[in-house]
C-alpha atoms as a PDB file:
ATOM      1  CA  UNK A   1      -1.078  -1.086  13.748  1.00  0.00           C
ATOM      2  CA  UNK A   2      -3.712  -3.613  12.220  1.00  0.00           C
ATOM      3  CA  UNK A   3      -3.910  -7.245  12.822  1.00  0.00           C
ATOM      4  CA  UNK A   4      -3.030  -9.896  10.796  1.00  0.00           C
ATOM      5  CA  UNK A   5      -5.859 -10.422   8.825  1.00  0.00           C
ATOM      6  CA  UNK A   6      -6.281  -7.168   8.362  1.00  0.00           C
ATOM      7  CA  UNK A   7      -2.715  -7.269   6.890  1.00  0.00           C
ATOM      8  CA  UNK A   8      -4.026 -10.118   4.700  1.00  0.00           C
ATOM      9  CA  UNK A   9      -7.466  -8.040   3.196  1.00  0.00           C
ATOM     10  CA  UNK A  10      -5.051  -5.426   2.749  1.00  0.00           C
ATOM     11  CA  UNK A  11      -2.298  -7.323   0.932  1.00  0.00           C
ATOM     12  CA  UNK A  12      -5.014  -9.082  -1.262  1.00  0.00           C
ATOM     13  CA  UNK A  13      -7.250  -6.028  -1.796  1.00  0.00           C
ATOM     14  CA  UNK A  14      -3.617  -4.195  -2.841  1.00  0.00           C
ATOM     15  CA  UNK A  15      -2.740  -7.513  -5.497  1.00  0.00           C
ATOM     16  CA  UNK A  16      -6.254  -7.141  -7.153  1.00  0.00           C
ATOM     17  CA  UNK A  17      -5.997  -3.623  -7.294  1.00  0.00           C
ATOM     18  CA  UNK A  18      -2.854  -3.316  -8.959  1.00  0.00           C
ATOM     19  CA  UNK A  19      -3.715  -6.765 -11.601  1.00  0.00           C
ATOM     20  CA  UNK A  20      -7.193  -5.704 -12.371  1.00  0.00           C
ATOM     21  CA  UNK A  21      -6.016  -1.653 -13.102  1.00  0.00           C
ATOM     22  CA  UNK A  22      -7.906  -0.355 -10.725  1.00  0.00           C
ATOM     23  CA  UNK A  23      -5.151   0.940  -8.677  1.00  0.00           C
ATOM     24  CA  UNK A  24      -2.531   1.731 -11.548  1.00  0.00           C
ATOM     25  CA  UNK A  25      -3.908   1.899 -15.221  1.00  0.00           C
ATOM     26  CA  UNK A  26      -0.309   3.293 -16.262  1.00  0.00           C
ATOM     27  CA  UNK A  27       2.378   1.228 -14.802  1.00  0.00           C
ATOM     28  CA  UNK A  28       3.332   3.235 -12.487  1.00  0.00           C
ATOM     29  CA  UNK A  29       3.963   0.518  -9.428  1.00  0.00           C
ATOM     30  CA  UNK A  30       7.001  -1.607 -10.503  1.00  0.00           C
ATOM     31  CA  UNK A  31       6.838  -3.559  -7.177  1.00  0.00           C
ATOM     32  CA  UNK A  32       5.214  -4.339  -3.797  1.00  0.00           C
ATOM     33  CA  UNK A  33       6.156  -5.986  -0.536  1.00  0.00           C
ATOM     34  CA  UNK A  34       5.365  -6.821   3.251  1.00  0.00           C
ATOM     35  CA  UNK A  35       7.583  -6.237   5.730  1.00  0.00           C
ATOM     36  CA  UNK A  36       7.135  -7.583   9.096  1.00  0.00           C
ATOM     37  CA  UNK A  37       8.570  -4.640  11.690  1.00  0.00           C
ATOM     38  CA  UNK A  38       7.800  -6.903  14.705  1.00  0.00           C
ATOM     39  CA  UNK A  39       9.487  -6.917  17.754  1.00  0.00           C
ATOM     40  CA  UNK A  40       9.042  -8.421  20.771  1.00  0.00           C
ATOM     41  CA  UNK A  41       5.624  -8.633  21.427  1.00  0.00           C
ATOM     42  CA  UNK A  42       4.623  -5.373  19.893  1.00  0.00           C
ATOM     43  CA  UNK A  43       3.477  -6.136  16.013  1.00  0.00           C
ATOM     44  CA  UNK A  44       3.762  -3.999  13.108  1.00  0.00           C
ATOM     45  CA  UNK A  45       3.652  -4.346   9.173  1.00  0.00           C
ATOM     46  CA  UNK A  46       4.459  -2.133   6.739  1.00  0.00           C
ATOM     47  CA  UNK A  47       2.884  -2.107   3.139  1.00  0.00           C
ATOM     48  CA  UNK A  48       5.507  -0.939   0.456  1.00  0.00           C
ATOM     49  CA  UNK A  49       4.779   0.118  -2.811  1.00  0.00           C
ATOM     50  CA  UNK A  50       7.477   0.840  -5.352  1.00  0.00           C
ATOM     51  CA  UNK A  51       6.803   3.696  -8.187  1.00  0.00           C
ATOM     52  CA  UNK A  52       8.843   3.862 -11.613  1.00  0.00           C
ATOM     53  CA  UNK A  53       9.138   7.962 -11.125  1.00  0.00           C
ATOM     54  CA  UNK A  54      10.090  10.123  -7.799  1.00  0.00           C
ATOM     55  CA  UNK A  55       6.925  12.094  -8.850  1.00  0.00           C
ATOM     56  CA  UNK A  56       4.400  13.136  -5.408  1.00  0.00           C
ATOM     57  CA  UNK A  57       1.600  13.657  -7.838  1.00  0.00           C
ATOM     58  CA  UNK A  58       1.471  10.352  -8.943  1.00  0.00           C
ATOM     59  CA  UNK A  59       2.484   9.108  -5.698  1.00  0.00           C
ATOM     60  CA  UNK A  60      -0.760  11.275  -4.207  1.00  0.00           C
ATOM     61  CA  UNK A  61      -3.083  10.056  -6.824  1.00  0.00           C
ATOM     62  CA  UNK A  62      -2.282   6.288  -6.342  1.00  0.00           C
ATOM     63  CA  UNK A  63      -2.534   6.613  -2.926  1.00  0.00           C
ATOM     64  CA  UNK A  64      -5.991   7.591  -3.169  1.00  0.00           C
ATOM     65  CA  UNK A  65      -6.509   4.712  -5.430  1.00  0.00           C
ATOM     66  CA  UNK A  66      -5.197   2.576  -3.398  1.00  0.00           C
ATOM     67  CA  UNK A  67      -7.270   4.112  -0.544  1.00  0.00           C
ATOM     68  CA  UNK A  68     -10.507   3.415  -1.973  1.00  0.00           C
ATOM     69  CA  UNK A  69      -9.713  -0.106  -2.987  1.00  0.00           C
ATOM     70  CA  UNK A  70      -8.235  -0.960   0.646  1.00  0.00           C
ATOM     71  CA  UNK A  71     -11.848   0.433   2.134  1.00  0.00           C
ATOM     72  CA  UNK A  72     -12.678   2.684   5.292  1.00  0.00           C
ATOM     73  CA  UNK A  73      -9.844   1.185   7.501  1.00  0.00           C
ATOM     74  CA  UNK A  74      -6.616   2.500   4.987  1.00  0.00           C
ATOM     75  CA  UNK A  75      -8.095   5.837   6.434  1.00  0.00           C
ATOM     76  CA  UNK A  76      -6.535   4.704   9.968  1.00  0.00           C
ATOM     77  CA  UNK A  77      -2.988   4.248   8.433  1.00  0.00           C
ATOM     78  CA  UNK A  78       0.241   6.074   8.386  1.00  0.00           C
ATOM     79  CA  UNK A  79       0.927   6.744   4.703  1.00  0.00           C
ATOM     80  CA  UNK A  80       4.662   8.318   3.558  1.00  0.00           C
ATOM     81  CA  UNK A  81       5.981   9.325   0.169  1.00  0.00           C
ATOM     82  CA  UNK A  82      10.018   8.169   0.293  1.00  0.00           C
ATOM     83  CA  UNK A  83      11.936   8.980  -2.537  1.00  0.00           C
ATOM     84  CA  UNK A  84      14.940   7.096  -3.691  1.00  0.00           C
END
């Protein structure tokens, strides 16, 4: 759990990332979202990116991308492959 604007840095960190190719040079991500998983009092976000293949070595790769470009405080966060 992070708070809000660290949800924002993220989120914007995340857009850049995938716009400027430094994320995804091969058009790999076909989508990404925010969803809010609040309840109550208790507040949690979850980052969702969406791949064109079910393939973990791309998946692995971009998530170290995506590590790097988030900074040191990605390296706090649950990360989970989930193929449709």
């Amino acid at each position: 759990m992070f708070p809000a604007p660290q949800l924002d840095e993220f989120w914007l960190s995340l857009v850049l990332g995938m716009i400027g190719e430094t994320i995804d040079g091969g058009d790999d991500i076909c989508g990404a979202r925010v969803v809010d998983k609040s309840s109550g009092s208790r507040q949690m976000y979850r980052l969702e990116l969406w791949f064109k293949r079910k393939d973990e070595a791309v998946a692995a790769e971009l998530l170290a991308k995506m590590q790097t470009a988030l900074g040191a405080q990605a390296k706090t966060c649950k990360w989970e492959f989930r193929p449709h």
